[in-house]
Protein backbone atom coordinates (compact mmCIF):
# COMPACT_ATOMS: atom_id res chain seq x y z
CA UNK A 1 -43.84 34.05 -66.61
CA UNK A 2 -43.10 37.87 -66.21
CA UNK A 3 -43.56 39.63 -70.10
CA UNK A 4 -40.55 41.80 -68.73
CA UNK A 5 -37.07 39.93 -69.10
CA UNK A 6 -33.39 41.19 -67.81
CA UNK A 7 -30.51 39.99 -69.28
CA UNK A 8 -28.07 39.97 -65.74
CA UNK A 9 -24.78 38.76 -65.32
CA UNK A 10 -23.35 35.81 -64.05
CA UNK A 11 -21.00 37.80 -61.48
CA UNK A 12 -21.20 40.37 -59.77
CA UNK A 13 -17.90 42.19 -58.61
CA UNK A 14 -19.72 43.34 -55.25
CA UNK A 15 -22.05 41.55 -53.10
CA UNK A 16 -23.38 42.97 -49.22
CA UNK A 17 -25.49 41.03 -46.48
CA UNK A 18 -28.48 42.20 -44.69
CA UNK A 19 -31.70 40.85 -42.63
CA UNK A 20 -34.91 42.04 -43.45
CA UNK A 21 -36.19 43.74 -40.44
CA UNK A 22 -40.45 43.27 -39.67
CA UNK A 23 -40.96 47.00 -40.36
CA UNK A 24 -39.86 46.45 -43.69
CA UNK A 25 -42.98 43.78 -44.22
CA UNK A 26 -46.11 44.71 -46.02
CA UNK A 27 -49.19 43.89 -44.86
CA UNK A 28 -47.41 41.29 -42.47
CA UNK A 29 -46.95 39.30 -45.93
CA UNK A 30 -43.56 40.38 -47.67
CA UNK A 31 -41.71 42.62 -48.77
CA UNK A 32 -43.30 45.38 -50.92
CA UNK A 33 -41.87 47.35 -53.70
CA UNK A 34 -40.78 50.03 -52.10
CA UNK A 35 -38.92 47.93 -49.68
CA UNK A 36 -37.16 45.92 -52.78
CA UNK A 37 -36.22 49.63 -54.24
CA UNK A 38 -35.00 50.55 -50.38
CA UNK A 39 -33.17 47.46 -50.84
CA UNK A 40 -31.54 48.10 -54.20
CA UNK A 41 -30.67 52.35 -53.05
CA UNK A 42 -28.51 50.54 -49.94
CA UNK A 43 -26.80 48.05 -52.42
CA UNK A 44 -26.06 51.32 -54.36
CA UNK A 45 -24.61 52.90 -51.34
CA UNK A 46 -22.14 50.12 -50.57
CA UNK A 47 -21.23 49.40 -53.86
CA UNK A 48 -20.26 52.88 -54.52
CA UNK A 49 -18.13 53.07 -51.17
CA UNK A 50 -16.66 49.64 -52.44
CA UNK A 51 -15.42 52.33 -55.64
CA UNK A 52 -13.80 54.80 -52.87
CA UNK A 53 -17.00 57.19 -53.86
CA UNK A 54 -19.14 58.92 -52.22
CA UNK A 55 -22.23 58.95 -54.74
CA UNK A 56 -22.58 62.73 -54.25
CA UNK A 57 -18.73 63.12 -55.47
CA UNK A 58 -17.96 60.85 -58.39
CA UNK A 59 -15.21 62.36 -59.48
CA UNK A 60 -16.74 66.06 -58.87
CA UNK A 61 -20.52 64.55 -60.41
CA UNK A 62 -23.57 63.30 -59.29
CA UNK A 63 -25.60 60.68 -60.02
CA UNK A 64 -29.47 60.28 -61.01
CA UNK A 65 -31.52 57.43 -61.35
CA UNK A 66 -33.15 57.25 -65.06
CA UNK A 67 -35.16 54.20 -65.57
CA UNK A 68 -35.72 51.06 -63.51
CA UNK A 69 -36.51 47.76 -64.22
CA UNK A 70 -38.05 45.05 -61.87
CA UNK A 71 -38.38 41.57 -62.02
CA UNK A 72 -39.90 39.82 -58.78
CA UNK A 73 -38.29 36.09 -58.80
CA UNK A 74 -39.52 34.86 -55.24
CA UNK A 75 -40.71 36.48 -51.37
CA UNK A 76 -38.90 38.28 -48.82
CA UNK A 77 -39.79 37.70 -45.56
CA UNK A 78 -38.88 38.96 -41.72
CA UNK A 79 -35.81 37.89 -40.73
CA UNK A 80 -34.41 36.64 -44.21
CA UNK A 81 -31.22 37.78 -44.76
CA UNK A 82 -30.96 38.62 -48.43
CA UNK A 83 -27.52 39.01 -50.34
CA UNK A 84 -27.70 41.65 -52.74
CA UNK A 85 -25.29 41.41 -55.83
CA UNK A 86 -24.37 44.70 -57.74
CA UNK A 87 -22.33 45.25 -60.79
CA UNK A 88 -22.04 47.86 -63.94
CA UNK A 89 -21.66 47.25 -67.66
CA UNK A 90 -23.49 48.50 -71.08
CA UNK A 91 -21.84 52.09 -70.78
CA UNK A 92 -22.76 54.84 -73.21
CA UNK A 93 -21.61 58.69 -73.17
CA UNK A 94 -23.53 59.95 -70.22
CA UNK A 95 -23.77 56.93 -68.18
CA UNK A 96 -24.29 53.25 -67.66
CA UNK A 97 -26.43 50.21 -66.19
CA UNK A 98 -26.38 49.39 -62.80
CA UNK A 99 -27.49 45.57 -62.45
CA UNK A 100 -28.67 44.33 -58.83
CA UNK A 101 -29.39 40.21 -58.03
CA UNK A 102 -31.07 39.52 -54.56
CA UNK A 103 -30.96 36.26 -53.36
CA UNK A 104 -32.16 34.34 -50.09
CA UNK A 105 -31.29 31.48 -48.26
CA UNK A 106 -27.04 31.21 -48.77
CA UNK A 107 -27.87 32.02 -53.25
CA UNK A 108 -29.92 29.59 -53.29
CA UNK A 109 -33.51 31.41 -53.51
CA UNK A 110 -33.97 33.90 -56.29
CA UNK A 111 -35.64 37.41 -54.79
CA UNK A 112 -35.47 39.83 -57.68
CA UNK A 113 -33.27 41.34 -60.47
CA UNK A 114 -33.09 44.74 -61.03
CA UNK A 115 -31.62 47.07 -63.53
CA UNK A 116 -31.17 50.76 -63.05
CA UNK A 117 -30.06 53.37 -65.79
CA UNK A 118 -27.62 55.98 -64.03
CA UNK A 119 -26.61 59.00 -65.57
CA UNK A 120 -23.60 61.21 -64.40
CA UNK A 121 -24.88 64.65 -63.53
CA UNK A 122 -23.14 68.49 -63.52
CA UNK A 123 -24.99 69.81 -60.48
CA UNK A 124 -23.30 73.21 -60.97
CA UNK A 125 -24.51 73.10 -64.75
CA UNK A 126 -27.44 71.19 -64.04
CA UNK A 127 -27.46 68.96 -66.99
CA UNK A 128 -26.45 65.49 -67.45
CA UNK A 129 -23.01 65.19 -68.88
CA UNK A 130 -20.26 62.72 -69.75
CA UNK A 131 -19.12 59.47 -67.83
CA UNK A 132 -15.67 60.14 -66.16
CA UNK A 133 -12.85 58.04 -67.86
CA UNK A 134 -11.71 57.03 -64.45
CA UNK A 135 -14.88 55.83 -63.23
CA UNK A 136 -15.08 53.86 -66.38
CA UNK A 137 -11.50 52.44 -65.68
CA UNK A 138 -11.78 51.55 -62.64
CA UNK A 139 -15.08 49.35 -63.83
CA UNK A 140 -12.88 47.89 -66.25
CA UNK A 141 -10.33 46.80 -63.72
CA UNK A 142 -12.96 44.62 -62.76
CA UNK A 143 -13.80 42.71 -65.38
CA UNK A 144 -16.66 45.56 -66.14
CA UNK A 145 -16.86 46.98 -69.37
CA UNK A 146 -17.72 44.71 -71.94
CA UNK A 147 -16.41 41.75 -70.10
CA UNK A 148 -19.16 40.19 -68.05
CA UNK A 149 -21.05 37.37 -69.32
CA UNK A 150 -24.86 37.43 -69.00
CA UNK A 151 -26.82 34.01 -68.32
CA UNK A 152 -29.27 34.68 -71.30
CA UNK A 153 -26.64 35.02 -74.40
CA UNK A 154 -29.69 34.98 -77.33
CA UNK A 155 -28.80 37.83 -79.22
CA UNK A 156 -30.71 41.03 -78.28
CA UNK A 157 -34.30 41.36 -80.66
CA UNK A 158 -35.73 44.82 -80.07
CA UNK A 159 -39.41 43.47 -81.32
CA UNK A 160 -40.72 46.15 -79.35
CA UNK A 161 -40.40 49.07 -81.67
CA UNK A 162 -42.29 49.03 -85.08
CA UNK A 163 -39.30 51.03 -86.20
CA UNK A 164 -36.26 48.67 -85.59
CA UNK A 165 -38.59 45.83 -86.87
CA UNK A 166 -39.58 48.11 -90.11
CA UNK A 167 -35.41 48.52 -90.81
CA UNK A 168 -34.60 44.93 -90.16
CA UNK A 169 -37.16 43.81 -92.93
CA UNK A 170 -35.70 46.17 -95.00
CA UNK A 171 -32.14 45.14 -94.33
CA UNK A 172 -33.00 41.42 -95.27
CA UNK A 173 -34.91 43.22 -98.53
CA UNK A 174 -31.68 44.58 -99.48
CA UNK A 175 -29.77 41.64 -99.02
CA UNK A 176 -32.19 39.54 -101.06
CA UNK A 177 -32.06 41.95 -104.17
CA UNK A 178 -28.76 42.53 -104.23
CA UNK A 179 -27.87 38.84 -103.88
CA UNK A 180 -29.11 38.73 -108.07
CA UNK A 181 -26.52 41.75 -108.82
CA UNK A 182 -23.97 40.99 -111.53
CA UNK A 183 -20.58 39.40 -109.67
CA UNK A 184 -18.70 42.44 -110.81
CA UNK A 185 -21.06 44.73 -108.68
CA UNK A 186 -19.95 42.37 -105.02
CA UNK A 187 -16.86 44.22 -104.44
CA UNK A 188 -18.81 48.08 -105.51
CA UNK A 189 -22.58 48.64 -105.47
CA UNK A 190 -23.70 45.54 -103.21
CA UNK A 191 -20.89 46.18 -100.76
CA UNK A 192 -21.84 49.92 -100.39
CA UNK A 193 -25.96 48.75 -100.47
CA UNK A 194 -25.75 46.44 -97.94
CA UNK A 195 -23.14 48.62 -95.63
CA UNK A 196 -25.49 51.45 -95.46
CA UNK A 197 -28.88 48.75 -95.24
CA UNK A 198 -27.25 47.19 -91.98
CA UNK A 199 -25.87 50.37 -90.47
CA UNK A 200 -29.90 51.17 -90.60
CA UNK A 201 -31.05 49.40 -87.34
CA UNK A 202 -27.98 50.06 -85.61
CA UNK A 203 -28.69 53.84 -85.69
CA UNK A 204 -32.27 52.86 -84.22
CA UNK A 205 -30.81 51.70 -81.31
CA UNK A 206 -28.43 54.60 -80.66
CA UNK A 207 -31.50 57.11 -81.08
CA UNK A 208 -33.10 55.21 -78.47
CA UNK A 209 -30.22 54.70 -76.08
CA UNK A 210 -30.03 58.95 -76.26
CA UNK A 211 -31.59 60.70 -73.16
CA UNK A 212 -31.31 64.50 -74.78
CA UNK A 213 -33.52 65.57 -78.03
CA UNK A 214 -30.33 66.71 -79.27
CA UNK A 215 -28.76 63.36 -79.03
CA UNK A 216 -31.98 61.99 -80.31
CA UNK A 217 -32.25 63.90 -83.01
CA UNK A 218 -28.49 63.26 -83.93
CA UNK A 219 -28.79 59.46 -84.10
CA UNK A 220 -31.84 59.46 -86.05
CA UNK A 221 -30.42 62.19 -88.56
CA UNK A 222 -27.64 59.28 -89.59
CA UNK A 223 -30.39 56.99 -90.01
CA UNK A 224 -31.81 59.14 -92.63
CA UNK A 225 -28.59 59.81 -93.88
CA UNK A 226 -28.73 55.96 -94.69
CA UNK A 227 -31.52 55.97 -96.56
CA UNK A 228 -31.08 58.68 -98.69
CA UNK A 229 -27.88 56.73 -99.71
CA UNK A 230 -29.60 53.62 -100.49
CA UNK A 231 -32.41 55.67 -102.05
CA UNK A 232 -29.37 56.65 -104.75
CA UNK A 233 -28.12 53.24 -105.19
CA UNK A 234 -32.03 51.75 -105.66
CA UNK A 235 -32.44 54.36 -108.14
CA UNK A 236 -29.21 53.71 -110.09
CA UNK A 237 -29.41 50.07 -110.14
CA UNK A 238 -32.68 50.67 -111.50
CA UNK A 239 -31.16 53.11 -114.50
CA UNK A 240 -28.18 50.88 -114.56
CA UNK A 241 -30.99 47.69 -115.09
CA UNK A 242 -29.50 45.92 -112.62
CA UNK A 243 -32.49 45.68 -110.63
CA UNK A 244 -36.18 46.94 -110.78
CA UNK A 245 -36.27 48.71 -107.21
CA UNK A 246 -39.82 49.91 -107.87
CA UNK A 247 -41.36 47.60 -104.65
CA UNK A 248 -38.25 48.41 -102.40
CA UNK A 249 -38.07 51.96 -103.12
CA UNK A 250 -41.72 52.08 -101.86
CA UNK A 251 -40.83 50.08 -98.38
CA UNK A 252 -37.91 52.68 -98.09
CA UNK A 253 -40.58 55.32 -98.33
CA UNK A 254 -42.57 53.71 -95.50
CA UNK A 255 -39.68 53.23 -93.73
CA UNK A 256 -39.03 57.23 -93.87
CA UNK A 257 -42.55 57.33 -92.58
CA UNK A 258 -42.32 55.58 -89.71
CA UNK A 259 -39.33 57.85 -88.70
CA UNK A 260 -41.36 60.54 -88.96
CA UNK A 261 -44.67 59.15 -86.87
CA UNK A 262 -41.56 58.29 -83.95
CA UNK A 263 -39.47 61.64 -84.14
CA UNK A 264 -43.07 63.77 -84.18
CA UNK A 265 -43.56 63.73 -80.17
CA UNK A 266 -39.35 64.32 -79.77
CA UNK A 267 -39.53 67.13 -82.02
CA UNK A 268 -42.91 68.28 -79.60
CA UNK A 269 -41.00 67.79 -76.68
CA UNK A 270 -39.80 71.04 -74.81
């Protein structure tokens, strides 16, 4: 099983036909990669004509091609005819996914699922810059934004980054010590405590959803922000005698570290 897993939706608003012609074979095997991206770039085409855009002109921007991610589920051979499935969802300020699902054989034969980050770019300015509310609209119109249910519905564990891992533990830290506070502190200090704790990992994920150092840098200055608040409240439930926060305080500090070891090559970065 591939280490690399997609979470792709069930439907796709936008589906095209096409046979897989012998030049496109490697080797005289199957397709290759480049093929499956030559693939995916005409399902772009067509689904972007499906809009009423040309992708050149959306709405006076371009588009560019982040990141890509490839899962191979099965071959593609000569003369298959291979039904590519395209849809949009998980948008952010500057752009959104692009999800693709090739089948063979009427659906019945997975080929590959593939998810491209697009970005909406100012070629006049030359810099990426801000999705256009009516592309977004029309995607919701859909059933886009937000609306389309994914087959795998486990809630998303980013257990790839020390960092979002490090704030998680720390989250359940806070909820543990603040779970002996006095029940007159529920409705004051523990709300506020655990508020800022939670709001910790969610600020990970927006840093690392940001494309710009600016962005970046942004995201992960609210994350700080965070923990200099809880730093207070440790420190006063500690004066207050509420709880001794000596052990937390010093995972807080590590946490601050790690932020530090990730933002070092952003802040290097031209």
């Amino acid at each position: 099983m591939s280490k690399l897993d997609l979470k792709m939706p069930v439907k796709y608003p936008f589906s095209h036909e096409m046979v897989i012609r012998k030049t496109d074979i490697s080797k005289d095997l199957h397709v290759s990669f480049a093929t499956i991206m030559d693939i995916v770039f005409e399902g772009h085409l067509r689904f972007f004509k499906f809009l009423g855009y040309d992708i050149h002109d959306v709405h006076g921007l371009g588009l560019i091609f982040a990141d890509a991610s490839v899962i191979y589920r099965g071959e593609l051979l000569a003369d298959d005819t291979v039904k590519i499935e395209v849809g949009a969802d998980n948008f952010f300020e500057k752009g959104c996914d692009l999800f693709f699902h090739l089948t063979k054989n009427m659906g019945k034969e997975l080929v590959s699922d593939v998810k491209i980050r697009m970005l909406f770019y100012d070629y006049s300015q030359k810099k990426v810059v801000q999705i256009p509310e009516g592309f977004r609209e029309k995607i919701t119109g859909m059933g886009g934004v937000g609306t389309i249910s994914y087959k795998d519905e486990k809630p998303v564990r980013h257990t790839d980054s020390p960092l979002w891992n490090s704030a998680h533990q720390f989250v359940i830290d806070i909820y543990k010590a603040t779970s002996t506070y006095p029940s007159l502190e529920r409705d004051h200090l523990v709300m506020r405590m655990r508020k800022a704790a939670t709001s910790l990992p969610l600020s990970i994920v927006e840093a690392g959803r940001k494309k710009e150092k600016t962005d970046i840098l942004r995201a992960f200055a609210k994350t700080r922000g965070y923990l200099e608040e809880l730093r207070y409240y440790l420190i006063l439930s500690s004066d207050l005698g509420l709880y001794d926060a000596e052990e937390i305080l010093k995972s807080l500090e590590s946490l601050v570290e790690t932020i530090k070891k990730t933002l070092k090559p952003i802040l290097d970065m031209e």
